[in-house]
Protein backbone atom coordinates (compact mmCIF):
# COMPACT_ATOMS: atom_id res chain seq x y z
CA UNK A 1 -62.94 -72.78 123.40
CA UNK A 2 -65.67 -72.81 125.87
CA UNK A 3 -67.35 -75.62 128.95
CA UNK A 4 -70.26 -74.55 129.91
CA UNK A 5 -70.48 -75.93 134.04
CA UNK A 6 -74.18 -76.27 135.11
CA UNK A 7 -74.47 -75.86 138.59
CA UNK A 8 -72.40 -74.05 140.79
CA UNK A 9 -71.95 -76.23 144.24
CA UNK A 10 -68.63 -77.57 145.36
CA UNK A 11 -68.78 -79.46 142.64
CA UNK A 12 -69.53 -77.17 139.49
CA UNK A 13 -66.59 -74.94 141.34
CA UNK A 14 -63.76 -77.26 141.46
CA UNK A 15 -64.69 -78.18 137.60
CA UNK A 16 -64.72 -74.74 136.67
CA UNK A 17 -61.37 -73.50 138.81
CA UNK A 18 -59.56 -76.73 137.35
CA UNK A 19 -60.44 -75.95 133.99
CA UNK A 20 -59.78 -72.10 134.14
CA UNK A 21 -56.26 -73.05 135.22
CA UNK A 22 -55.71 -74.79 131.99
CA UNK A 23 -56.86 -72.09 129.89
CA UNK A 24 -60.70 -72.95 129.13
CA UNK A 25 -62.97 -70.27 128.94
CA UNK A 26 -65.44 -70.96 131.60
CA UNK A 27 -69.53 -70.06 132.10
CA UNK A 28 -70.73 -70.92 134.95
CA UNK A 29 -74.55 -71.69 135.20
CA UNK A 30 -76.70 -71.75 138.44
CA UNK A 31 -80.40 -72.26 138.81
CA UNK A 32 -80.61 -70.83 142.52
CA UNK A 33 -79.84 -66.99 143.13
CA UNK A 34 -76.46 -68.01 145.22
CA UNK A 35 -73.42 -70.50 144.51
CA UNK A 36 -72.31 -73.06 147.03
CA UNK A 37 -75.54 -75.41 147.08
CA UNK A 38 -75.80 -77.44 150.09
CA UNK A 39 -72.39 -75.83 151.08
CA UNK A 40 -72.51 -72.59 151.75
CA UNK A 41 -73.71 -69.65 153.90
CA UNK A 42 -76.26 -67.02 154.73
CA UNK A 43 -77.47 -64.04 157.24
CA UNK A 44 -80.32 -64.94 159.38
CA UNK A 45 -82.49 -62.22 160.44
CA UNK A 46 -83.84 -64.19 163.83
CA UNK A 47 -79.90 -64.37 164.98
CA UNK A 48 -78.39 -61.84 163.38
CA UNK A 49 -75.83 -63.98 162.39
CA UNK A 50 -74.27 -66.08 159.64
CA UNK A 51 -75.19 -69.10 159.31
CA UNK A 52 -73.97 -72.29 157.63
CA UNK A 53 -76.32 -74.54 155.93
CA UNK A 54 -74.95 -77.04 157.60
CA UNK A 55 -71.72 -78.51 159.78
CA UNK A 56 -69.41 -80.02 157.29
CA UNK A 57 -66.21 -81.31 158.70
CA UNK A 58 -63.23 -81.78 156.83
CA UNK A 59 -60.10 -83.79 157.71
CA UNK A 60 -56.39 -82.63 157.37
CA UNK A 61 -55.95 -85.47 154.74
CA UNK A 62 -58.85 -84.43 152.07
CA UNK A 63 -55.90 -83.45 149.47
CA UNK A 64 -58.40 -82.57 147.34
CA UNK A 65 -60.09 -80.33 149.27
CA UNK A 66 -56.99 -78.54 150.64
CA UNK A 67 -55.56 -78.47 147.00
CA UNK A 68 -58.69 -76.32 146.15
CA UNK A 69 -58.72 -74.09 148.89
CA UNK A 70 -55.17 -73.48 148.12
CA UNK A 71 -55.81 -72.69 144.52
CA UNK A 72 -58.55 -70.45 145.41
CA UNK A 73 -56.36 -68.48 148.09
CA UNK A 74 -58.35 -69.42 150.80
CA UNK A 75 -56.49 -71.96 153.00
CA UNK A 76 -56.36 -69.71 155.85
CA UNK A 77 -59.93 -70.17 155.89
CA UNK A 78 -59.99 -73.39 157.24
CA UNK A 79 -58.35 -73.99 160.90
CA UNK A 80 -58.77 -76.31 163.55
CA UNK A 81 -56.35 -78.59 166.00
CA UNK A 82 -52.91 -78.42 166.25
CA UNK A 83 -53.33 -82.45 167.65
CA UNK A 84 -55.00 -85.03 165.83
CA UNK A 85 -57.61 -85.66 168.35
CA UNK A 86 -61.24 -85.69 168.71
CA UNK A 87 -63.87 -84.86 171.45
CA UNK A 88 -66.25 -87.31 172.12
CA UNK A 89 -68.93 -86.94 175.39
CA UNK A 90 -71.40 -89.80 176.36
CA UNK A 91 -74.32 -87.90 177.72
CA UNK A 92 -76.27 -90.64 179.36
CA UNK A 93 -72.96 -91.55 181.77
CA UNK A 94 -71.46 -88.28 181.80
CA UNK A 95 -68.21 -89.25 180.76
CA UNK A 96 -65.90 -87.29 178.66
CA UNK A 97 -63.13 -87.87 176.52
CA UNK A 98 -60.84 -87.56 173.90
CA UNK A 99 -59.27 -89.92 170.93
CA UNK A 100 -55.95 -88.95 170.05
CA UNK A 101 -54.49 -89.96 167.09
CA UNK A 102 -50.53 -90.63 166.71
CA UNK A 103 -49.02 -88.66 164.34
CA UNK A 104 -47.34 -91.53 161.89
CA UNK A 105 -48.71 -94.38 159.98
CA UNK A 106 -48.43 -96.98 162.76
CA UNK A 107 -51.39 -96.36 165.09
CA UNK A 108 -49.56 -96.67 168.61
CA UNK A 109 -52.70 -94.75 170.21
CA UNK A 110 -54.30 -97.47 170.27
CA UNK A 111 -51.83 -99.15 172.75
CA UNK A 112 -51.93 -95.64 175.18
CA UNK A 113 -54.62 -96.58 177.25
CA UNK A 114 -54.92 -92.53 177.86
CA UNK A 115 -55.04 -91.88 173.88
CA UNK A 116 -57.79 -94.73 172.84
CA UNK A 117 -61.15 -95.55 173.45
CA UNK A 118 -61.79 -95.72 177.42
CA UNK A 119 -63.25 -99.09 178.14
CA UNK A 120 -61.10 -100.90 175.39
CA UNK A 121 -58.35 -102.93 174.90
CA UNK A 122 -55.76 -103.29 172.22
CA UNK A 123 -57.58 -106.62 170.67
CA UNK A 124 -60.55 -104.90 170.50
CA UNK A 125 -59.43 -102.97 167.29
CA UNK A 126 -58.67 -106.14 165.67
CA UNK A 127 -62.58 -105.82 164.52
CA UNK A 128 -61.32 -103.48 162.06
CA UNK A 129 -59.13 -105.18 159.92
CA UNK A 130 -62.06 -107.32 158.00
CA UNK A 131 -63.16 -103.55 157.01
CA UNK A 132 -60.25 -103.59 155.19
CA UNK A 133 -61.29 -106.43 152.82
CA UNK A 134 -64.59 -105.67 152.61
CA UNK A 135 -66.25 -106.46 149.80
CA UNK A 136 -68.87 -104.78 147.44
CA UNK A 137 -72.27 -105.13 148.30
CA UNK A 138 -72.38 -105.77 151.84
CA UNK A 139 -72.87 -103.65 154.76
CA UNK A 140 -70.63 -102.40 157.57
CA UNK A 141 -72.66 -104.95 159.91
CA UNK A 142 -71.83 -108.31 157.61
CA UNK A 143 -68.46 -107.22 157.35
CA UNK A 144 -67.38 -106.34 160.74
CA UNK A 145 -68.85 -106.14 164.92
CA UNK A 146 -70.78 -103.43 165.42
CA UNK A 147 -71.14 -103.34 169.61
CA UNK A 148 -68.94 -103.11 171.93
CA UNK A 149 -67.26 -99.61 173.31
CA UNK A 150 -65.17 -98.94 170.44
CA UNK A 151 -68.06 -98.92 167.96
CA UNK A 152 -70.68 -97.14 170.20
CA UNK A 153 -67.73 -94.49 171.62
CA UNK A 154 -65.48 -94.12 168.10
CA UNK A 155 -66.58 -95.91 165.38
CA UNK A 156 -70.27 -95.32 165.04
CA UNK A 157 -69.72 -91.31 165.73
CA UNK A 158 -67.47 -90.99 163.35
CA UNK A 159 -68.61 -93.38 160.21
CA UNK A 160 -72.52 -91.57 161.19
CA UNK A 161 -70.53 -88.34 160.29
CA UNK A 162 -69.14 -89.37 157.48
CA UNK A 163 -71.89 -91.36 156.19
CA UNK A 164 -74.90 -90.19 156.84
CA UNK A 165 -76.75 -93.24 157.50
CA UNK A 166 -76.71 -95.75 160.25
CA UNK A 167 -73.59 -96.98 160.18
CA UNK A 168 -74.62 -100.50 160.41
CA UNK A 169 -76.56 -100.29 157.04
CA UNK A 170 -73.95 -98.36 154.85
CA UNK A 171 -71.27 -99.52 152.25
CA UNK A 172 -68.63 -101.72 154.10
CA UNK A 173 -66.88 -100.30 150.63
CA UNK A 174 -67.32 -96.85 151.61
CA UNK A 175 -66.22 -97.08 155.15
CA UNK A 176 -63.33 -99.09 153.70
CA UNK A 177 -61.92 -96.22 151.70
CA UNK A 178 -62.12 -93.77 154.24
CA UNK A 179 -60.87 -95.77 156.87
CA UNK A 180 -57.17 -96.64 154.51
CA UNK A 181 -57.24 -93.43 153.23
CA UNK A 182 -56.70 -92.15 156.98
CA UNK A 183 -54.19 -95.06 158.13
CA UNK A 184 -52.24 -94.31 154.88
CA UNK A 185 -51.56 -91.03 155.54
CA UNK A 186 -51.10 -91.24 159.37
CA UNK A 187 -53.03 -89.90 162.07
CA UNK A 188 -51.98 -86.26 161.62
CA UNK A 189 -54.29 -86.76 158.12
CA UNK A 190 -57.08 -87.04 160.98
CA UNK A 191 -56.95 -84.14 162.27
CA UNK A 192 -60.08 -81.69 161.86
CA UNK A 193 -60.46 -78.52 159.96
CA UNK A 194 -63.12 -76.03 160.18
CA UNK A 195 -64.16 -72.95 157.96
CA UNK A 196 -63.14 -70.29 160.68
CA UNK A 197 -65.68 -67.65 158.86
CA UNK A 198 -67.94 -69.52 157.42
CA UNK A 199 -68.49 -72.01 154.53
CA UNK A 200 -69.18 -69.63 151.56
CA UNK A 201 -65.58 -67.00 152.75
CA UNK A 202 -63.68 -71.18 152.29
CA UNK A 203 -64.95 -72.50 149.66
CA UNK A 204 -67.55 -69.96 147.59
CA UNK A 205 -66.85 -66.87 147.41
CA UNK A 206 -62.79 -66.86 146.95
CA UNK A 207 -64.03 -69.25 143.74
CA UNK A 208 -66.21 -66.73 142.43
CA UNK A 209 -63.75 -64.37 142.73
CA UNK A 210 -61.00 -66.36 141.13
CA UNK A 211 -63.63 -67.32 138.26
CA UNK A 212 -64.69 -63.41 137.44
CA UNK A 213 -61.60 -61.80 137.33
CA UNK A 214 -59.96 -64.84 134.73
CA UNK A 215 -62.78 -63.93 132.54
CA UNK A 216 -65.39 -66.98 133.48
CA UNK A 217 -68.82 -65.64 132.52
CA UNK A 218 -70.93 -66.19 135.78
CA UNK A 219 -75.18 -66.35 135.47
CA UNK A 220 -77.37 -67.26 138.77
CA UNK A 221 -81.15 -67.71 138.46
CA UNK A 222 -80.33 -69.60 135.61
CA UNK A 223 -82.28 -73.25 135.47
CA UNK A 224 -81.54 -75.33 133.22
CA UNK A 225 -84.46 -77.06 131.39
CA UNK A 226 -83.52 -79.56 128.38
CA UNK A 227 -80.52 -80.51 126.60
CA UNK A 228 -80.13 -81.44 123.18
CA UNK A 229 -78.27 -84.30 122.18
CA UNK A 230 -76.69 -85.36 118.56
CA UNK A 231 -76.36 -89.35 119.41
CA UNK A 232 -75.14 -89.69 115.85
CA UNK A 233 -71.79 -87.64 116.58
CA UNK A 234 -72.14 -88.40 120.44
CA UNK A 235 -72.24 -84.42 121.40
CA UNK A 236 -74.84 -82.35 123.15
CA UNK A 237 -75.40 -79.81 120.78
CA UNK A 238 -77.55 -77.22 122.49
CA UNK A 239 -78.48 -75.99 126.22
CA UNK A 240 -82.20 -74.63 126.76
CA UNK A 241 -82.53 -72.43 129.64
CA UNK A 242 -85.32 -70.37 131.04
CA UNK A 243 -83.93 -67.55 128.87
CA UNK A 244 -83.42 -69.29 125.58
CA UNK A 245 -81.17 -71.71 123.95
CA UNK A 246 -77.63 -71.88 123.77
CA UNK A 247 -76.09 -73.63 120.87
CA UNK A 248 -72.80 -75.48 121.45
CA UNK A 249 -70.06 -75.37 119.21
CA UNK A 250 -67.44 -77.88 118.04
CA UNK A 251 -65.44 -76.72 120.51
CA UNK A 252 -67.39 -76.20 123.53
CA UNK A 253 -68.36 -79.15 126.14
CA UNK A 254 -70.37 -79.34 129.31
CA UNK A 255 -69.67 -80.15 132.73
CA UNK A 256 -73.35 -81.18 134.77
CA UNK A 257 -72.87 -80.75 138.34
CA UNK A 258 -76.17 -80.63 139.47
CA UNK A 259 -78.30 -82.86 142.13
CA UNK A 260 -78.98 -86.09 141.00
CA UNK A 261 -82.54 -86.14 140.92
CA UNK A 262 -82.36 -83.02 138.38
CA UNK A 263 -79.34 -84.81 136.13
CA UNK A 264 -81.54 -88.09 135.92
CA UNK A 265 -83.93 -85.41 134.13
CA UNK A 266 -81.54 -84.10 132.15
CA UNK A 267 -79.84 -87.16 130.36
CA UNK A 268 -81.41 -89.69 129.13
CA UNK A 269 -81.40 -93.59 130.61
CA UNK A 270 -78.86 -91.85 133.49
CA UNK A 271 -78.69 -94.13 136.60
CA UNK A 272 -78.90 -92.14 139.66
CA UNK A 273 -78.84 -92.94 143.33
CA UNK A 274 -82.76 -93.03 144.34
CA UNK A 275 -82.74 -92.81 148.22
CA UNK A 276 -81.53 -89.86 150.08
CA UNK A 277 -80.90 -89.32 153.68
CA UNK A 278 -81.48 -86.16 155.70
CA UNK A 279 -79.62 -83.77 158.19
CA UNK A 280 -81.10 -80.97 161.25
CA UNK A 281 -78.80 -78.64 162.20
CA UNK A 282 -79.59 -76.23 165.13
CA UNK A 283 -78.12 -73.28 165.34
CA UNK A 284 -77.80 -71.56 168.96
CA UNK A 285 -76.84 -67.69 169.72
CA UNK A 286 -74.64 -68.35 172.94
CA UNK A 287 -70.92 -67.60 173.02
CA UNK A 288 -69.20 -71.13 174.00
CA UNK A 289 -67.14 -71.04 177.06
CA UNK A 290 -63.92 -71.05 176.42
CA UNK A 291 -61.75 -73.64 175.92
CA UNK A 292 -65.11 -75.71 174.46
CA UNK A 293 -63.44 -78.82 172.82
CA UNK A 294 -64.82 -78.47 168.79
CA UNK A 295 -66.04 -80.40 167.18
CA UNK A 296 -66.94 -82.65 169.78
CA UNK A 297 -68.97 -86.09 169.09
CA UNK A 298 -71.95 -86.72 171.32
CA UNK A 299 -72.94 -90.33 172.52
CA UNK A 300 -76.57 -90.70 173.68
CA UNK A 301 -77.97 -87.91 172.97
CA UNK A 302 -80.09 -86.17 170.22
CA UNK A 303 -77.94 -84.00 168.64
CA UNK A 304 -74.90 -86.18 167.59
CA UNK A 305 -71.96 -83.55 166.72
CA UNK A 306 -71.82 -80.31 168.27
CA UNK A 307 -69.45 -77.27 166.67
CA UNK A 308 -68.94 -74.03 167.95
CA UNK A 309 -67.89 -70.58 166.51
CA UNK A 310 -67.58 -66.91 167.68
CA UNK A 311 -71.28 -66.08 169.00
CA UNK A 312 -72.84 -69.76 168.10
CA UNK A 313 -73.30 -73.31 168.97
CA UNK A 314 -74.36 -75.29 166.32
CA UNK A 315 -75.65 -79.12 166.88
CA UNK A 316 -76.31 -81.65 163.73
CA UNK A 317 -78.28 -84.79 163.61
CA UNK A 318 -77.23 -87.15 161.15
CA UNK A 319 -79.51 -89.30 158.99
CA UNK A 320 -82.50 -87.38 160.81
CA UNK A 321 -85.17 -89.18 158.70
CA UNK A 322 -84.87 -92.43 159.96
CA UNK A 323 -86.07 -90.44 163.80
CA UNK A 324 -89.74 -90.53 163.10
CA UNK A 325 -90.32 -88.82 166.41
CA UNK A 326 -88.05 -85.92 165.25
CA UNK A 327 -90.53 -84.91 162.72
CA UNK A 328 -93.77 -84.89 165.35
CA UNK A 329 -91.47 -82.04 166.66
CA UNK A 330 -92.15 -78.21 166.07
CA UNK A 331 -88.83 -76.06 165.63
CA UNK A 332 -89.03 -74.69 169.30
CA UNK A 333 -89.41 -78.44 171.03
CA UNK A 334 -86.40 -79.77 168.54
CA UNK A 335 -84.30 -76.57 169.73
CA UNK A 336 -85.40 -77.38 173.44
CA UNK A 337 -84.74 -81.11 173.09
CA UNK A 338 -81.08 -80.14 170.81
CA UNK A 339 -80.79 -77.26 173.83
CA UNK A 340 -80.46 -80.09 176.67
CA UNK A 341 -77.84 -82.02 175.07
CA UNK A 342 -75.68 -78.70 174.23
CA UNK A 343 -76.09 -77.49 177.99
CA UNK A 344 -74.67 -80.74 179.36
CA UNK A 345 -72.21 -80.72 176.64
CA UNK A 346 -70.86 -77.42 176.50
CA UNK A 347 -71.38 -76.81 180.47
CA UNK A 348 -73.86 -73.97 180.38
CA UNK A 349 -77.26 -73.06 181.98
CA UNK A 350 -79.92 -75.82 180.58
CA UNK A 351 -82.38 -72.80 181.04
CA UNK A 352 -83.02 -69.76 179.49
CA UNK A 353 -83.48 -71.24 176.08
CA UNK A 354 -80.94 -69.03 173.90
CA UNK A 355 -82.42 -67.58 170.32
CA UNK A 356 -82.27 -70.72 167.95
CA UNK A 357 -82.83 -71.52 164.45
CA UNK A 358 -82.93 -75.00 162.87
CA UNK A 359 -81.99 -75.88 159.40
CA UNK A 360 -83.67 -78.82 157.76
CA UNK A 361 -82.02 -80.64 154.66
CA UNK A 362 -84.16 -83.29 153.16
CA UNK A 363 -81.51 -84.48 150.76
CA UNK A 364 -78.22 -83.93 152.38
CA UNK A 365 -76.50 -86.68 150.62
CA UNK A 366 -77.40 -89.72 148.93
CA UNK A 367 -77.62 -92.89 150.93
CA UNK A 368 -74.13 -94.37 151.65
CA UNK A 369 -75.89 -98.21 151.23
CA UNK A 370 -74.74 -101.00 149.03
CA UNK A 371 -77.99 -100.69 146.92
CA UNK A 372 -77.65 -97.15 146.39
CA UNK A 373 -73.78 -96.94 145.87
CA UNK A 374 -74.64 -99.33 142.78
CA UNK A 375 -76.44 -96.94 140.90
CA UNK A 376 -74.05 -94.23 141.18
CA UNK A 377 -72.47 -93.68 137.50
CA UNK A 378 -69.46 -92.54 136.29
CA UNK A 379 -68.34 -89.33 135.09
CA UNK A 380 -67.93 -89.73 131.92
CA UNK A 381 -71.18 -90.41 129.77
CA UNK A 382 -71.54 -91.92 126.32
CA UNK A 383 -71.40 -87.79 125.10
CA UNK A 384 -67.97 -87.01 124.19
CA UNK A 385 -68.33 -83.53 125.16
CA UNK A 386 -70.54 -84.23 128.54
CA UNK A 387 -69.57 -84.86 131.73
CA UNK A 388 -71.13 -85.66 135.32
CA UNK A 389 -69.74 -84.28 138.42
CA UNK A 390 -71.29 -83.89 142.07
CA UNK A 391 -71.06 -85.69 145.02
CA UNK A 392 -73.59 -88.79 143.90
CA UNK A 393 -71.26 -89.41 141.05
CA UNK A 394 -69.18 -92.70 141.17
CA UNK A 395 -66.05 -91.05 143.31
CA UNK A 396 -65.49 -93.84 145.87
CA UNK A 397 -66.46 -91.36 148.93
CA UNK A 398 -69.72 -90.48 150.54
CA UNK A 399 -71.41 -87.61 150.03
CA UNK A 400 -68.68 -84.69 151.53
CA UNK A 401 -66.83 -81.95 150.24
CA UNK A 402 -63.74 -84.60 149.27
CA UNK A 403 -65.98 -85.89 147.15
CA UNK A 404 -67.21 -83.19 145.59
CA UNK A 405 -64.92 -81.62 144.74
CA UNK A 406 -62.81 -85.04 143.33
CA UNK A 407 -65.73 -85.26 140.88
CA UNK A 408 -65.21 -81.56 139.72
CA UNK A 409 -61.75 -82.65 139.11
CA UNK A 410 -62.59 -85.70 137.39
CA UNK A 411 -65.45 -84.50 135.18
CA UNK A 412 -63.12 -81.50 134.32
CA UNK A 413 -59.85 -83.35 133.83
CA UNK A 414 -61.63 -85.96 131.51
CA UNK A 415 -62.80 -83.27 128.87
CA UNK A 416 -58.79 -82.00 128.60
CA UNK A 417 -57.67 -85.36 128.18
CA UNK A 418 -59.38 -85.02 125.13
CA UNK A 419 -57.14 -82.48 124.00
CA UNK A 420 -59.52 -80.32 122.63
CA UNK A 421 -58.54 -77.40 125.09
CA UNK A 422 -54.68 -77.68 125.17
């Protein structure tokens, strides 16, 4: 009894740790010459350091995220403030502040005029509640007002974040689900978490780990090219990689957690999300003085989250394609444009420029709009021993690690429903 898991991000991990727990025998297939994908890190040279490939921020309330780093024995990894509270700094008027978040289910921050938005009253949170409702389709901007202080200080920060894309244009359905998963768990469900050491020691490596010593077989450099389908019994029958083909039993299935440009390739007439949206992160060697509020939101500026670690800043820029002037940039004017909006932020010399290193990701998610959150399929397929996971799979979520790694659950829990691994 065997699934064979193509791909080896957040995704192909969660599949393959949720089946080894039910007693599947697991191998574990990557193309690249690392696991994690777009989630994961590595040493660079030019900082000496270790890097993320990107800021990822997860809340207190992604169940299924905690529920993995749990399994995988790494929940230590992930830390971040006692309070649910956020940082937010508006760089243009030099005003700080912070949201914070009551603890329960009834949101009586927003009636502390030193725990809400400065510059807004209760009413102006009423704008919410048609969010709510909002229906499939249609953007954030024809379901709801998108001005005001509350959007441009709270709500556009944080749904940029989540959603990679101008808020404006995304799925009103998307920002819908995150916003009642938060208000039905309570505030404290808001509260940030943070790999402490890194993305690959929270969510990679403890997996890998837990994978190799229950006996999962475990091959990087490993593409897949083709696979071979029996549409007459409804099975894929045979895997061709780079190193020959692998013919699939009656009892074996496959889990394909892979991008979505390469699973479009892959199985035939699949629907895929077409438009992709990209992320800059640069990375900074400075220590951050201490008591440096992270992860802090920045208003105004370039660089629109900033997180810091032992030895680092780190800046992101969200949805960086649709900033054509980014890309007349070189690396060194980005870093020195990022650089300004850190110094202000994190109160430190604007000059000498510190060593930096930027990290581009062309595809860091697909495009949280109505258009493209229409093509997104399902997990299961019309293959009764194939399934899709990843984060451009139908999960409900934007592209993050909650979504991820739901759609390694899914895709693995559908193939035991079937019984054929009990």
């Amino acid at each position: 009894m065997r699934v064979h898991v193509i791909g080896a991000g957040l995704a192909g991990l969660a599949a393959a740790i949720r089946l080894q727990q039910h007693g599947v025998q697991v191998a574990l297939h990557e193309a690249a010459s690392q696991a994690g994908g777009r989630c994961r890190s590595y040493y660079d040279r030019t900082l000496a350091l270790t890097l993320d490939s990107g800021n990822h921020l997860v809340l207190a309330g992604h169940e299924a995220t905690l529920d993995y780093v749990r399994t995988i024995g790494a929940a230590g990894e992930l830390a971040g403030p006692d309070e649910p509270a956020f940082a937010f700094m508006d760089l243009a008027a030099r005003l700080r502040w912070s949201v914070r978040f009551s603890r329960s289910r009834v949101p009586f921050w927003i009636g502390d005029a030193h725990a809400r938005v400065p510059g807004t009253k209760v009413s102006d949170y009423l704008a919410l509640l048609p969010l709510l409702f909002a229906k499939p389709g249609r953007t954030m901007a024809q379901t709801m007002r998108c001005d005001g202080p509350l959007w441009d200080r709270l709500l556009h920060p944080l749904f940029l974040a989540a959603l990679n894309v101008e808020p404006r244009e995304a799925s009103a359905e998307l920002a819908a689900t995150l916003l009642r998963e938060v208000l039905s768990a309570g505030g404290d469900a808001f509260r940030p978490l943070m790999a402490r050491n890194g993305l690959s020691s929270a969510f990679v490596d403890p997996a890998l780990r837990m994978l190799q010593h229950g006996g999962a077989a475990i091959r990087l450099d490993a593409p897949l090219k083709e696979i071979a389908y029996d549409d007459a019994a409804s099975r894929v029958v045979a895997l061709d990689f780079e190193s020959g083909s692998v013919p699939l039993g009656e009892d074996e299935a496959v889990v394909l957690a892979v991008p979505a440009p390469a699973a479009a390739a892959l199985v035939p007439a699949l629907q895929t999300p077409q438009r992709h949206t990209a992320a800059v992160t640069v990375h900074f060697a400075v220590e951050p003085p201490p008591g440096m509020a992270t992860p802090m939101a920045l208003v105004n500026g370039t660089a629109e989250w900033l997180f810091a670690g032992a030895g680092r800043i780190s800046a992101t820029i969200h949805d960086a394609a649709a900033f054509d002037t980014l890309d007349a940039l070189s690396p060194e004017d980005l870093a020195r444009r990022v650089w300004t909006d850190v110094a202000q932020a994190a109160s430190l010399p604007a000059q000498p420029l510190p060593a930096w290193q930027v990290a581009r990701e062309a595809r860091a998610g697909f495009a949280a709009v109505p258009q493209e959150e229409l093509r997104r399929p399902a997990a299961r397929t019309r293959w009764t021993n194939l399934t899709l996971a990843g984060d451009w799979t139908a999960t409900g979520l934007p592209a993050t690690i909650e979504g991820a790694i739901r759609s390694g659950h899914k895709a693995a829990d559908l193939l035991l429903e079937t019984r054929m691994y009990r």
